[in-house]
Protein backbone atom coordinates (compact mmCIF):
# COMPACT_ATOMS: atom_id res chain seq x y z
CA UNK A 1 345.96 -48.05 132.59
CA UNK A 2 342.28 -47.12 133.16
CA UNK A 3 340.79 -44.41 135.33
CA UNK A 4 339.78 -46.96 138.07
CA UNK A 5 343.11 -48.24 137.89
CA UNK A 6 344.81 -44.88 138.63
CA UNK A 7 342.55 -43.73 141.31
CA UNK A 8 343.41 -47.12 142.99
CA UNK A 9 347.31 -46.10 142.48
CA UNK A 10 346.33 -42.60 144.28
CA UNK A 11 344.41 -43.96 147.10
CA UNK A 12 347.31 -46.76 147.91
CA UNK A 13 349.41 -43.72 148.05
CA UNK A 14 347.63 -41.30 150.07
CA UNK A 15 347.39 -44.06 152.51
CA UNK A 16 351.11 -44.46 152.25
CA UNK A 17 351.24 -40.70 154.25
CA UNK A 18 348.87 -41.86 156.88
CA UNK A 19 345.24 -40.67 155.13
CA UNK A 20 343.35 -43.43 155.92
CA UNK A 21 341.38 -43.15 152.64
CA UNK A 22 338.54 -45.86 154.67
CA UNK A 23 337.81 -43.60 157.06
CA UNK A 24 337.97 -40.32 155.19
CA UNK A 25 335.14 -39.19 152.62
CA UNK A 26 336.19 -36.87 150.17
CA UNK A 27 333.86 -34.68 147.80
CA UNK A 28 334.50 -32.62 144.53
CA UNK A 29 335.07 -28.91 146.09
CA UNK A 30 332.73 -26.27 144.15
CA UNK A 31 335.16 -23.35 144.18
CA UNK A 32 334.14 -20.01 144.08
CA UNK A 33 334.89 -18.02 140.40
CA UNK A 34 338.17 -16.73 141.68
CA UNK A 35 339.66 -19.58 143.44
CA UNK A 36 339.46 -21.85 139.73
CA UNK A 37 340.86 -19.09 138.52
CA UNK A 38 343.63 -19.85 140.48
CA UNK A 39 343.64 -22.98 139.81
CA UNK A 40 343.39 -22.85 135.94
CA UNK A 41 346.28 -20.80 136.43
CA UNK A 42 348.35 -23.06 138.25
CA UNK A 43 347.34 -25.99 135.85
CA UNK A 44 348.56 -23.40 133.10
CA UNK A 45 351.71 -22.65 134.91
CA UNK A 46 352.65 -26.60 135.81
CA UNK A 47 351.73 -27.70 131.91
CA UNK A 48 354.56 -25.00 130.28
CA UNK A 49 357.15 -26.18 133.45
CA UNK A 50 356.21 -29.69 132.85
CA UNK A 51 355.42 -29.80 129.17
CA UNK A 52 352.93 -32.53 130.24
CA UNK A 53 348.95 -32.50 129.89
CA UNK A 54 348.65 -31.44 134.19
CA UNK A 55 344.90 -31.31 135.40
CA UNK A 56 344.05 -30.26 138.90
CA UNK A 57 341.18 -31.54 141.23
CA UNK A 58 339.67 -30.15 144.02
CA UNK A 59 338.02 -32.14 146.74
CA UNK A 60 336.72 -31.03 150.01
CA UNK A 61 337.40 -33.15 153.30
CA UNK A 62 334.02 -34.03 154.83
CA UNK A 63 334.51 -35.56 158.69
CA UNK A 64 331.14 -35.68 159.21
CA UNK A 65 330.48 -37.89 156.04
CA UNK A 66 333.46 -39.99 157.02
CA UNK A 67 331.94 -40.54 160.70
CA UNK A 68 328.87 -41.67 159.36
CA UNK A 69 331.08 -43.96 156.75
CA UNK A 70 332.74 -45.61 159.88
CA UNK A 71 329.60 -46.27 161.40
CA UNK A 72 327.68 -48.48 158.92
């Protein structure tokens, strides 16, 4: 299974909890140094519980972006 094809998997299931992924625009987060700390950490702490390969991403929830989305 590609990227593409995952992401598609993700966004089917966000909608699944009522995110309406259509209306919504989403944007890579740029976290400040101590907050990917945290979230190094927390990929470090999930990979020994999990003993799988766990990456986290942050995205930031734009309404404005998403208003503008609806709109064209």
């Amino acid at each position: 299974m590609n990227k593409r094809h995952r992401a598609q998997g993700k966004i089917r299931k966000n909608a699944k909890r009522g995110i309406d992924v259509n209306s919504t625009a989403f944007f890579v987060a740029h976290l400040r140094e101590g907050a990917l700390q945290q979230v190094k950490d927390l990929e470090k702490r999930l990979r020994e519980e999990t003993g799988e390969e766990i990456v986290l991403v942050a995205y930031k929830h734009d309404i404005t972006a998403a208003g503008k989305e609806d709109k064209e």
